[in-house]
N, C-alpha and C. Protein backbone atom coordinates (compact mmCIF):
# COMPACT_ATOMS: atom_id res chain seq x y z
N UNK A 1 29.05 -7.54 -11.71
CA UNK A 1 28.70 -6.42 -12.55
C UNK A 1 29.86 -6.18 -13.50
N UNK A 2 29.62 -5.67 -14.60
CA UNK A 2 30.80 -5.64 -15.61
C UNK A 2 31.58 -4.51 -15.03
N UNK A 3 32.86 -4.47 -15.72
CA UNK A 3 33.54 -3.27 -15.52
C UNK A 3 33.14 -1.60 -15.92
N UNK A 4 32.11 -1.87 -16.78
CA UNK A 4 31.41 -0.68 -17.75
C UNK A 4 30.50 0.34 -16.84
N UNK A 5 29.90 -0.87 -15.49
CA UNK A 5 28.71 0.00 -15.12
C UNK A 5 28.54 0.26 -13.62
N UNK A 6 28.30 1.72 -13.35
CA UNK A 6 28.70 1.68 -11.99
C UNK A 6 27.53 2.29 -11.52
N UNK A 7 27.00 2.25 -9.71
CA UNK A 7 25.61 2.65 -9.11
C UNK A 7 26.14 3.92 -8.53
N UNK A 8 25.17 4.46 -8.21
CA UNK A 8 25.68 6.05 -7.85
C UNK A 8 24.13 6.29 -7.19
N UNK A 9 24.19 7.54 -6.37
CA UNK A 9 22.80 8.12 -6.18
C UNK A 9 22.33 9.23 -7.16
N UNK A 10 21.42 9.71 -6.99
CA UNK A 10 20.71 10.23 -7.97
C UNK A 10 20.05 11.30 -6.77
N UNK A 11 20.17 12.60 -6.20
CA UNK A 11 19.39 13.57 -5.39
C UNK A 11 18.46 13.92 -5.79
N UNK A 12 17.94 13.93 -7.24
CA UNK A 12 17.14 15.10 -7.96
C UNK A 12 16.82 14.12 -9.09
N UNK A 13 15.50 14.50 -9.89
CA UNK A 13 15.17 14.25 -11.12
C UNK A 13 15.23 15.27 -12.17
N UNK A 14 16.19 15.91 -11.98
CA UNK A 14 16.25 17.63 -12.84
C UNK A 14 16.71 17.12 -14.17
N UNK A 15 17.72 16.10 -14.43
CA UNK A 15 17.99 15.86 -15.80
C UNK A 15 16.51 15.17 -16.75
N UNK A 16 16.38 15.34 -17.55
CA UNK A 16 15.36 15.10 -18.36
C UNK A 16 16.04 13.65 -18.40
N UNK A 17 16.87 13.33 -19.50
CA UNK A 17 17.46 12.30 -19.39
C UNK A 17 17.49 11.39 -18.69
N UNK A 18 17.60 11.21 -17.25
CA UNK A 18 17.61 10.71 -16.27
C UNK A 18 16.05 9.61 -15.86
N UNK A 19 15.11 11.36 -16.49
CA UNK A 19 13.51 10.70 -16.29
C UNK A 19 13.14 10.02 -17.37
N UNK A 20 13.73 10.01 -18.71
CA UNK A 20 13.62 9.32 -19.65
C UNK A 20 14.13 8.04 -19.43
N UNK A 21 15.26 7.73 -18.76
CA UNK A 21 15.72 6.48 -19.17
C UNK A 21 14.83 5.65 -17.75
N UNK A 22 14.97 6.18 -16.39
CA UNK A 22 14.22 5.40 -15.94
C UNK A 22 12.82 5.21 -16.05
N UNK A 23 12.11 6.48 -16.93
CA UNK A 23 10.78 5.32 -17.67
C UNK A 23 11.08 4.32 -18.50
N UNK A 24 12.30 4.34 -19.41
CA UNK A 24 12.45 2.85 -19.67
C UNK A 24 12.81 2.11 -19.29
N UNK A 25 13.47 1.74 -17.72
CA UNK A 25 13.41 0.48 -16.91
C UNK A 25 12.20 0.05 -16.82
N UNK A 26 11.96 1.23 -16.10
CA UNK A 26 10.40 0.59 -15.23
C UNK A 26 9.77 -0.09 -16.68
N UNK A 27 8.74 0.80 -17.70
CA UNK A 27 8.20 0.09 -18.50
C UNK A 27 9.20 -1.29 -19.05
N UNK A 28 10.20 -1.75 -19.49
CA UNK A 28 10.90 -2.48 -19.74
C UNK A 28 10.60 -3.58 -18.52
N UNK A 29 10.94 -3.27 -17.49
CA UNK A 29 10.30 -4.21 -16.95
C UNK A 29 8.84 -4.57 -16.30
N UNK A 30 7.81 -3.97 -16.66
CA UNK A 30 6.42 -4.03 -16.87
C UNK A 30 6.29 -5.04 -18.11
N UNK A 31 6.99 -4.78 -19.06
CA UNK A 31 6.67 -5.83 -20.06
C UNK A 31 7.29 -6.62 -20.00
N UNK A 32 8.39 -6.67 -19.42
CA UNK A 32 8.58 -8.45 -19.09
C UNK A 32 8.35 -9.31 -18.05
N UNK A 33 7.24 -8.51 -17.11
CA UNK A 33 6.15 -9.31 -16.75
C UNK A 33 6.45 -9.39 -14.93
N UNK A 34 7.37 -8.32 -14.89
CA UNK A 34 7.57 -7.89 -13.53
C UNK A 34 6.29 -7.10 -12.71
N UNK A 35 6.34 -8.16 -11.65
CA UNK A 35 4.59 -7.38 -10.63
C UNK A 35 5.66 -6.14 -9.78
N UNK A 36 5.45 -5.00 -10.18
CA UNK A 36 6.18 -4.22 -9.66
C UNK A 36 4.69 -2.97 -9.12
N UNK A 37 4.07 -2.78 -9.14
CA UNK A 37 2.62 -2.07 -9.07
C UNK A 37 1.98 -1.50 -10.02
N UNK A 38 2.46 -1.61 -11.26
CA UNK A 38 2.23 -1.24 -12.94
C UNK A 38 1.27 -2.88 -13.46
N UNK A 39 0.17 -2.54 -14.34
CA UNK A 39 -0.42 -3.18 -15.10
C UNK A 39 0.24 -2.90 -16.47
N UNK A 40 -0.07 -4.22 -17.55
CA UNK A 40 0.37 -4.21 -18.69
C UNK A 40 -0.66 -3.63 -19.54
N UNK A 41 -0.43 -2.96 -20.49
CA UNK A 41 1.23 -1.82 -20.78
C UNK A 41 1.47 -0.41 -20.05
N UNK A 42 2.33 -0.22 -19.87
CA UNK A 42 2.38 0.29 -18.69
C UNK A 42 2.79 2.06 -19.72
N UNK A 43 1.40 2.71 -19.20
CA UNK A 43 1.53 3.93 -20.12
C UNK A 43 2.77 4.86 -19.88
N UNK A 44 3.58 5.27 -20.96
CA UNK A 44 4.80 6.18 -20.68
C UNK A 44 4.27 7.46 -19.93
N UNK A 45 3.75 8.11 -19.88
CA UNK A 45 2.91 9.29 -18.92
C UNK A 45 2.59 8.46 -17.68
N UNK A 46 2.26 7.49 -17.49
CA UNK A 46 1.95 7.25 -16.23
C UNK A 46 3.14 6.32 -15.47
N UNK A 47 4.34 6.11 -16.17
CA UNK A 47 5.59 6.15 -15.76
C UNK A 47 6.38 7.38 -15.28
N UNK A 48 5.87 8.06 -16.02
CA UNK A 48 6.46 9.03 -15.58
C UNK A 48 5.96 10.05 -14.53
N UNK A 49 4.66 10.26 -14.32
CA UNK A 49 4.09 10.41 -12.99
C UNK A 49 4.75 10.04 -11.92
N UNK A 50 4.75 8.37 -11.63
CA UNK A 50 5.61 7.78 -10.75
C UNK A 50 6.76 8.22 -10.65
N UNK A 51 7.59 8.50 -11.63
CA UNK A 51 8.96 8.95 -11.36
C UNK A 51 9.03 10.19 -10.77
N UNK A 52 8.19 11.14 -11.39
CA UNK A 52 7.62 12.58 -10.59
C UNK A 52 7.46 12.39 -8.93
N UNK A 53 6.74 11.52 -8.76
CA UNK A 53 6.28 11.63 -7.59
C UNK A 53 7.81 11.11 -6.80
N UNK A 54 8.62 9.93 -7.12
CA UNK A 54 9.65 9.83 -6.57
C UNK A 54 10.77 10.59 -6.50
N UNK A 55 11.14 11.63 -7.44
CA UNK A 55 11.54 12.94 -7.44
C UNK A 55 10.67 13.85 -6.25
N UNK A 56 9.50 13.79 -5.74
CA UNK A 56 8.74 14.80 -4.98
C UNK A 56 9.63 14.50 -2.93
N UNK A 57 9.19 12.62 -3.81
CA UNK A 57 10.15 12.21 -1.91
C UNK A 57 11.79 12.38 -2.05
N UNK A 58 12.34 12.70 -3.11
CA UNK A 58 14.14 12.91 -2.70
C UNK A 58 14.04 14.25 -2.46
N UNK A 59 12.94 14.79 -3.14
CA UNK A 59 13.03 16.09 -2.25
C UNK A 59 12.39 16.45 -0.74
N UNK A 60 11.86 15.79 -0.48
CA UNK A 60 11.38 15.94 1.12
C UNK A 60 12.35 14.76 2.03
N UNK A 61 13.35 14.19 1.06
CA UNK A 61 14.59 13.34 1.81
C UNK A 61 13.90 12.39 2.51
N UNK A 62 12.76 11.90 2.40
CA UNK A 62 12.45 10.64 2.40
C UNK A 62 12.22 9.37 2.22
N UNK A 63 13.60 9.43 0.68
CA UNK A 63 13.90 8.35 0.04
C UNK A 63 15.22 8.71 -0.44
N UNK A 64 15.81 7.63 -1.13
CA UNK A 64 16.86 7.65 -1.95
C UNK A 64 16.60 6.79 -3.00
N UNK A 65 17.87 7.39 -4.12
CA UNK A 65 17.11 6.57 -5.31
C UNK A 65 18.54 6.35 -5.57
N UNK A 66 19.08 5.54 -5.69
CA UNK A 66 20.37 4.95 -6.86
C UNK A 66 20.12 4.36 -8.03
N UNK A 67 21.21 4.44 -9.02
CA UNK A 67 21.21 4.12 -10.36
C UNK A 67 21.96 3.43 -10.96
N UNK A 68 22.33 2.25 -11.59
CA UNK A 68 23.57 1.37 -12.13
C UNK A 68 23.06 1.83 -13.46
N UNK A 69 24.75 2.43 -14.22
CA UNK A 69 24.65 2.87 -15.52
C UNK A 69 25.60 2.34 -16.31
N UNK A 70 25.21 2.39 -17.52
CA UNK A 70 26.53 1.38 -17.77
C UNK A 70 27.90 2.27 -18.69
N UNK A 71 28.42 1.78 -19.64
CA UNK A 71 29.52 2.88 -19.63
C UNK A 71 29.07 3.99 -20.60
N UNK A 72 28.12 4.26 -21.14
CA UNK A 72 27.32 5.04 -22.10
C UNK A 72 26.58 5.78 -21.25
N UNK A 73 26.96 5.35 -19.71
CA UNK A 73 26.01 6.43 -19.24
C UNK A 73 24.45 5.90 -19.43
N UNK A 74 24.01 5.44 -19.60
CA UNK A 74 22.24 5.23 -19.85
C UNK A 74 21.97 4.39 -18.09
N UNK A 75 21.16 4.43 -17.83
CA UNK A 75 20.56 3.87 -16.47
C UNK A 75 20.29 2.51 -16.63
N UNK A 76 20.53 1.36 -16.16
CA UNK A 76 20.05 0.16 -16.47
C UNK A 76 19.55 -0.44 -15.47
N UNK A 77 19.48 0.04 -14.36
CA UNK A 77 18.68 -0.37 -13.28
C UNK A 77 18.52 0.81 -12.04
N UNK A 78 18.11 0.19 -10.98
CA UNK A 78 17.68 1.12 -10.23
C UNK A 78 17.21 0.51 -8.65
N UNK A 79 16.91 0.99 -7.66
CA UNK A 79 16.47 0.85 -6.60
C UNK A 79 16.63 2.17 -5.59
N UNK A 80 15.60 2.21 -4.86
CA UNK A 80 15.58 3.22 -3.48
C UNK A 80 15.24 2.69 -2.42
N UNK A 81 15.39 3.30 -1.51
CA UNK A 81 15.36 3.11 0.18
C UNK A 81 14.08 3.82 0.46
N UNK A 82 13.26 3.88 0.92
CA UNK A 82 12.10 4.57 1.33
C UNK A 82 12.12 4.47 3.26
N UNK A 83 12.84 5.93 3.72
CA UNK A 83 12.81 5.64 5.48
C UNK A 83 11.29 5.71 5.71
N UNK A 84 11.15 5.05 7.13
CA UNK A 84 10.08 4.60 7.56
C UNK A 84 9.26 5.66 7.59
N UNK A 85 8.41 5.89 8.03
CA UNK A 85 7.41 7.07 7.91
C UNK A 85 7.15 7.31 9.82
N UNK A 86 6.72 6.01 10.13
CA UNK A 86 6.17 5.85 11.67
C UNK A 86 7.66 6.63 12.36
N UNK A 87 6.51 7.43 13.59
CA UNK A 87 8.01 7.88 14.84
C UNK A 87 8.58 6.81 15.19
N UNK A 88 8.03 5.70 15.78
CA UNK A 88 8.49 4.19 16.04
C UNK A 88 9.58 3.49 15.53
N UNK A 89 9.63 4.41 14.38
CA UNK A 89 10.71 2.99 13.61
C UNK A 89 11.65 3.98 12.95
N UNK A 90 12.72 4.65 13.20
CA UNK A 90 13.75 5.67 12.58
C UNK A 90 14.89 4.89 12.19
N UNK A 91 14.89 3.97 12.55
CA UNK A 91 15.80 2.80 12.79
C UNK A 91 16.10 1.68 11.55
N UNK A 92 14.72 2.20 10.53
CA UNK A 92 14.74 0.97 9.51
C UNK A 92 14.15 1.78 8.18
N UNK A 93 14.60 1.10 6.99
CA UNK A 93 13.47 1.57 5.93
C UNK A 93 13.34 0.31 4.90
N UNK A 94 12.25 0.43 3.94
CA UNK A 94 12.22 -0.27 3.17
C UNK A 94 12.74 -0.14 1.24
N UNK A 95 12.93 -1.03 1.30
CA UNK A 95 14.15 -1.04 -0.31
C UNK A 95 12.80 -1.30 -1.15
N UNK A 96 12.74 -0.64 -2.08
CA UNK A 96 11.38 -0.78 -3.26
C UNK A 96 11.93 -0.47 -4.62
N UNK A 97 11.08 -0.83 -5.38
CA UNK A 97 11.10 -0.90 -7.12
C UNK A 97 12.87 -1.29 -7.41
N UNK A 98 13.65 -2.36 -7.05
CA UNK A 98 14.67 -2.87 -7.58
C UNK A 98 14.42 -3.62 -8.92
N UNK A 99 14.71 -2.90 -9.91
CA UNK A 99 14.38 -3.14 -11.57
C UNK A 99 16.14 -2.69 -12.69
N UNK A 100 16.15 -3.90 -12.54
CA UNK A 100 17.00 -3.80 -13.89
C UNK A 100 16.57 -3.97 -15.52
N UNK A 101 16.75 -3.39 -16.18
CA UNK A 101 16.86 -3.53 -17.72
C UNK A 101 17.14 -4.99 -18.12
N UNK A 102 15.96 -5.58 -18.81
CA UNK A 102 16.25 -7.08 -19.52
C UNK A 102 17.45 -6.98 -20.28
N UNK A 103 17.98 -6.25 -20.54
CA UNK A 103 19.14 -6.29 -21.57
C UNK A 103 20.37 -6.18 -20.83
N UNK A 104 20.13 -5.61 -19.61
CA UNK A 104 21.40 -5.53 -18.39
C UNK A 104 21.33 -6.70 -17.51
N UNK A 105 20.51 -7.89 -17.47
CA UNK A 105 20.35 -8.39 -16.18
C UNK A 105 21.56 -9.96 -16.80
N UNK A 106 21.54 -10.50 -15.28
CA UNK A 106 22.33 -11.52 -15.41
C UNK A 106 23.95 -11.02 -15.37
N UNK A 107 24.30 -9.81 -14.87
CA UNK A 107 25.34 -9.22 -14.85
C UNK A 107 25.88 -8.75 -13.82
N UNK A 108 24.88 -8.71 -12.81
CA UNK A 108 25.42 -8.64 -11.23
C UNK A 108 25.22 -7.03 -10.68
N UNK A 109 24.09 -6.56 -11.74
CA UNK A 109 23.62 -5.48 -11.59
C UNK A 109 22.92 -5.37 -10.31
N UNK A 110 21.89 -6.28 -10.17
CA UNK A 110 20.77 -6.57 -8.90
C UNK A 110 21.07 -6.60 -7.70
N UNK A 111 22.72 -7.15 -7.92
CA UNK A 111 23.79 -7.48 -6.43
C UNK A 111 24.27 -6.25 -5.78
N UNK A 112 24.69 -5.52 -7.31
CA UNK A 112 25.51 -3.77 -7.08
C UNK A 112 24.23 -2.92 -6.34
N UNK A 113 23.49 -3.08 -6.95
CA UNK A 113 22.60 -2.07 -6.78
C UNK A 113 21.74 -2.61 -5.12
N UNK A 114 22.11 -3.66 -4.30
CA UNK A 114 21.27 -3.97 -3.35
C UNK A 114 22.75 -3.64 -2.54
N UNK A 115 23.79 -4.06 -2.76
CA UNK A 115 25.08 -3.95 -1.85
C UNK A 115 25.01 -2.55 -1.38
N UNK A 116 24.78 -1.78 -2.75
CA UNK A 116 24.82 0.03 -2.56
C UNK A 116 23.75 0.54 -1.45
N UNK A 117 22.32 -0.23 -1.75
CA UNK A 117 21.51 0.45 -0.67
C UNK A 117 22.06 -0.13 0.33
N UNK A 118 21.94 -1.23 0.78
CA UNK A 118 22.20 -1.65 2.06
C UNK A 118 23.62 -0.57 2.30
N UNK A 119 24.40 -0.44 2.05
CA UNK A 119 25.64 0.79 2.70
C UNK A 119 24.93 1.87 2.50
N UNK A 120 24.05 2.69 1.73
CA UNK A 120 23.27 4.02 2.07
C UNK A 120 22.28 3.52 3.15
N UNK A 121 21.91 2.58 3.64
CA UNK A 121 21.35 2.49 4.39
C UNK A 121 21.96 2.52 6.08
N UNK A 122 23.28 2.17 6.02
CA UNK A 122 23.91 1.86 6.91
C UNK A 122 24.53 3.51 6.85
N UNK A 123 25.08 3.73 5.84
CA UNK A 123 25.12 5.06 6.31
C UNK A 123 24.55 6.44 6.57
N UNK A 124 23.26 6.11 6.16
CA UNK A 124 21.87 6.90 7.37
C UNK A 124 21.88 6.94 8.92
N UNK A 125 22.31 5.57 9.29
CA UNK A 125 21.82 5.06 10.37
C UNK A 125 21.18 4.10 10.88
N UNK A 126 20.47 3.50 9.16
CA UNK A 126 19.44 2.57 9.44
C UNK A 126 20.52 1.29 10.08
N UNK A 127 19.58 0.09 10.59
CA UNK A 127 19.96 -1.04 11.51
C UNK A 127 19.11 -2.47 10.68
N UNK A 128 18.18 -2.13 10.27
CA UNK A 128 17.12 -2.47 9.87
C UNK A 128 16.27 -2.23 7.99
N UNK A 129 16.52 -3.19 7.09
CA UNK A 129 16.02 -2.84 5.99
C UNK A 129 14.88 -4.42 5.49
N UNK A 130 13.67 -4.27 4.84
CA UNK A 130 12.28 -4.75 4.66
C UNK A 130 12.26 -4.43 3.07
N UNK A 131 11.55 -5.89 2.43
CA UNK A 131 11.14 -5.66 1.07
C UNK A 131 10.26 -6.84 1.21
N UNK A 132 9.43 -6.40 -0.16
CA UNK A 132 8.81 -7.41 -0.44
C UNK A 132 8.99 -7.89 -1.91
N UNK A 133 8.90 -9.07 -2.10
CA UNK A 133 9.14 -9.00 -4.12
C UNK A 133 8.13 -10.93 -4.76
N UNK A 134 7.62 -10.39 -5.66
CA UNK A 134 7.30 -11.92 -6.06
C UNK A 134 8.23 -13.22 -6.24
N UNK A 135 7.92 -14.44 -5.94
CA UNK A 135 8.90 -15.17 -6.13
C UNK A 135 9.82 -14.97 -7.39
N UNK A 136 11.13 -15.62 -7.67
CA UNK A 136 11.30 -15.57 -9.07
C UNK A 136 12.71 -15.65 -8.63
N UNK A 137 13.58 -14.56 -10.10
CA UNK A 137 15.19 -14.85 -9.91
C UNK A 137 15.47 -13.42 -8.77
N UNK A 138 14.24 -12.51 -8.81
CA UNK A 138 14.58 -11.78 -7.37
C UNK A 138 14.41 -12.08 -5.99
N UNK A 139 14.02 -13.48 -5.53
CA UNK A 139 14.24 -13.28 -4.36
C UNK A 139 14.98 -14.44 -4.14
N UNK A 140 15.61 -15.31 -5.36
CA UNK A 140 16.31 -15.89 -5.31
C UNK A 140 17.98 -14.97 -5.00
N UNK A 141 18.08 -13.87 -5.65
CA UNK A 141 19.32 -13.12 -5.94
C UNK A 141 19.02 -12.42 -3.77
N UNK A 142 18.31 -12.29 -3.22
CA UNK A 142 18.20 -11.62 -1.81
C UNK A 142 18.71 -12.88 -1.17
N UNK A 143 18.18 -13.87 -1.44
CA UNK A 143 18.75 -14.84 -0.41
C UNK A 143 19.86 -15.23 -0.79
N UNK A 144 20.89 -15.06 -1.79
CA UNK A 144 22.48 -15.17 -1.99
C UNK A 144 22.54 -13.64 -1.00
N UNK A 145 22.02 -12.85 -1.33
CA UNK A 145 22.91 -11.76 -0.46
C UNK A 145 22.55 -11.56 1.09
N UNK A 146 22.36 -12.41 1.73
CA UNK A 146 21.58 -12.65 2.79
C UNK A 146 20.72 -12.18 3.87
N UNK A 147 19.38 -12.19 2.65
CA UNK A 147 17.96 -11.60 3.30
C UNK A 147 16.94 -12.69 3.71
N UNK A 148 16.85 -12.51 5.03
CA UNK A 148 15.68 -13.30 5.78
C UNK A 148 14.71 -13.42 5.03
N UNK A 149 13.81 -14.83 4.64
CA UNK A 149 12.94 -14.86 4.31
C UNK A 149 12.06 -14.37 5.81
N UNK A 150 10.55 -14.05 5.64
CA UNK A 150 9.62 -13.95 6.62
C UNK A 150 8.69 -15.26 5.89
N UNK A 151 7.99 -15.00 5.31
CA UNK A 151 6.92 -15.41 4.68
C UNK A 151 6.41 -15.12 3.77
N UNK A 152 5.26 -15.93 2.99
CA UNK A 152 4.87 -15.47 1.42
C UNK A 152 3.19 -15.38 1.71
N UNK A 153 3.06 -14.38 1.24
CA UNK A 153 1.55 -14.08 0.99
C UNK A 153 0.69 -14.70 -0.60
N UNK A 154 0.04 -15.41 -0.21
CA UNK A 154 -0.72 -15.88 -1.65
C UNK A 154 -1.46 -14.36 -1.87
N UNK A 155 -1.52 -14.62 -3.15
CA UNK A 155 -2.87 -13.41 -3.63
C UNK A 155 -2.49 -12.48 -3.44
N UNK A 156 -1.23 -11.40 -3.21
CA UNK A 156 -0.90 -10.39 -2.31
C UNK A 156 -1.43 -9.46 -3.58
N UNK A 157 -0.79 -9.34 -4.87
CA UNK A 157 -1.05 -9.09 -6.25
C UNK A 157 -1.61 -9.22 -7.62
N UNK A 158 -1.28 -8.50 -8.58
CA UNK A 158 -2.04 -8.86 -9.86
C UNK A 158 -0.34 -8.78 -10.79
N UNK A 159 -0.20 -9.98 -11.68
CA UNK A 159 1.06 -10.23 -12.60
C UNK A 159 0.55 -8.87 -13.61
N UNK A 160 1.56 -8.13 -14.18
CA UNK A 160 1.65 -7.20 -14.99
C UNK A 160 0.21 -7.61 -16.24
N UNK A 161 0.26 -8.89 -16.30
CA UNK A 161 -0.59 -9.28 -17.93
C UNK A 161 -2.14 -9.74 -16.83
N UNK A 162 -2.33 -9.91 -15.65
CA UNK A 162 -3.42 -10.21 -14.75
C UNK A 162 -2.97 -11.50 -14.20
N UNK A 163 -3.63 -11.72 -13.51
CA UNK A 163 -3.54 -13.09 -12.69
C UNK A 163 -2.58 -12.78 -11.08
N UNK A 164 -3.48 -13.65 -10.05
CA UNK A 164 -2.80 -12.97 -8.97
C UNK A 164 -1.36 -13.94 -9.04
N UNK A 165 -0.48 -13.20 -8.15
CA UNK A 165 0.41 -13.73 -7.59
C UNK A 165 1.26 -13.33 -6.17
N UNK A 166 1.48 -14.18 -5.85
CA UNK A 166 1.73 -14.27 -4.27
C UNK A 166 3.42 -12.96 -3.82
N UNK A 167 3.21 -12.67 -3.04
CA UNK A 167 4.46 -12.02 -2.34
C UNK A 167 5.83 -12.81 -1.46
N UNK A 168 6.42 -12.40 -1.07
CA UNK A 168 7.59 -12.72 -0.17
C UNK A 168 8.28 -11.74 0.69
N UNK A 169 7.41 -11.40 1.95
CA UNK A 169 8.91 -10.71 2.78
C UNK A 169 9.34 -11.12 3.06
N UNK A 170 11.17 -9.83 3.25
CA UNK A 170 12.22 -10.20 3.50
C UNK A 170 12.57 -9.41 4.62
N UNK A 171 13.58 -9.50 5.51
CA UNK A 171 14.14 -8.57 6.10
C UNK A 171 16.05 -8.64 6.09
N UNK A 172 16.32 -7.56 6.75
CA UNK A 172 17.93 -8.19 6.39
C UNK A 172 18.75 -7.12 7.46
N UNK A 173 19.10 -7.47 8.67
CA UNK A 173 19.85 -6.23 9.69
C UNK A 173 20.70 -6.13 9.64
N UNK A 174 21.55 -5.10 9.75
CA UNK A 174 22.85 -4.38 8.92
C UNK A 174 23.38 -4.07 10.20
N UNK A 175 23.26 -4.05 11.30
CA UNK A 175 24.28 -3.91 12.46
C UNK A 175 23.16 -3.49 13.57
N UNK A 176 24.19 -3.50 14.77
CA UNK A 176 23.00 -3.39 16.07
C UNK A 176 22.75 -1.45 15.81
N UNK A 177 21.30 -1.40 16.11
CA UNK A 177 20.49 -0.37 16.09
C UNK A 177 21.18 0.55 16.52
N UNK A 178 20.97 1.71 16.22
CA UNK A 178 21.96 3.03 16.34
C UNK A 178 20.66 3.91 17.87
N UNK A 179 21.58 4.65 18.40
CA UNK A 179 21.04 4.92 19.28
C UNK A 179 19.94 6.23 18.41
N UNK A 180 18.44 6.28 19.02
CA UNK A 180 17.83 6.92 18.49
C UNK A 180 16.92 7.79 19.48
């Protein structure tokens, strides 16, 4: 990651700013063709819904959201932790929507921003962290940082422009299970 840009958490969506720039990840990467759960074009109101609603779970503290910004301050990527929901599993959560900015990537943003959850994850408690992502340079960048493949699902999805495409879970354990 350059020297310019650093990940941080994010508690709240109260800055306007904040919800502005990460509708332009997400859409930014909707149009460049990332299966992230957005169809192409991915309406700015209905980006921003989503972001609403992920603002709704940092407030019921059932997620976290971090942010890599660069030295201007603007957001250029992003990822959260989503803890498990089931009583069963307190122990683990899953990492979702890891999206960097086409104009930020190739910079070691993807690395910062997965190093960061995995330590908010570890410092929850979790033992245990789960993703899923289409093939590509993201699950190439998980298996440098060393995430278990499971297996790939054909058909799991629809590519941003249509057409299905297949999945990949991962898993990746961060130390022996915390007593629960």
């Amino acid at each position: 990651m350059t020297e310019a840009a650093r990940v941080r958490r994010l508690d709240s969506l109260d800055d306007p700013l904040h919800l502005a720039q990460l509708c332009d990840v997400l859409i930014d990467c909707v149009d460049g063709g990332a299966s992230v759960s957005f169809m192409h074009p991915l309406a700015p109101l209905k980006a921003e819904a989503f972001w609403r609603a992920v603002a709704d779970g940092l407030a019921r503290l059932d997620r976290v959201l971090l942010v890599a910004q660069d030295g201007d301050q603007r957001i250029i990527g992003t990822v959260q932790l989503v803890w498990a929901q089931a009583e069963n599993q307190p122990h683990r959560g899953e990492v979702s929507k890891m999206l960097v900015h086409r104009s930020a990537r190739r910079r070691g943003i993807g690395a910062a921003l997965m190093t960061a959850a995995e330590q908010a994850a570890r410092d929850a408690g979790r033992s245990l962290l789960v993703l899923d992502t289409a093939d590509g340079a993201a699950a190439r960048l998980y298996e440098r940082l060393g995430w278990q493949r499971c297996g790939t699902i054909p058909g799991y999805a629809l590519w941003p422009g249509g057409g299905l495409c297949a999945t990949t879970v991962y898993f990746k354990a961060l130390g022996p299970p915390q007593n629960v």
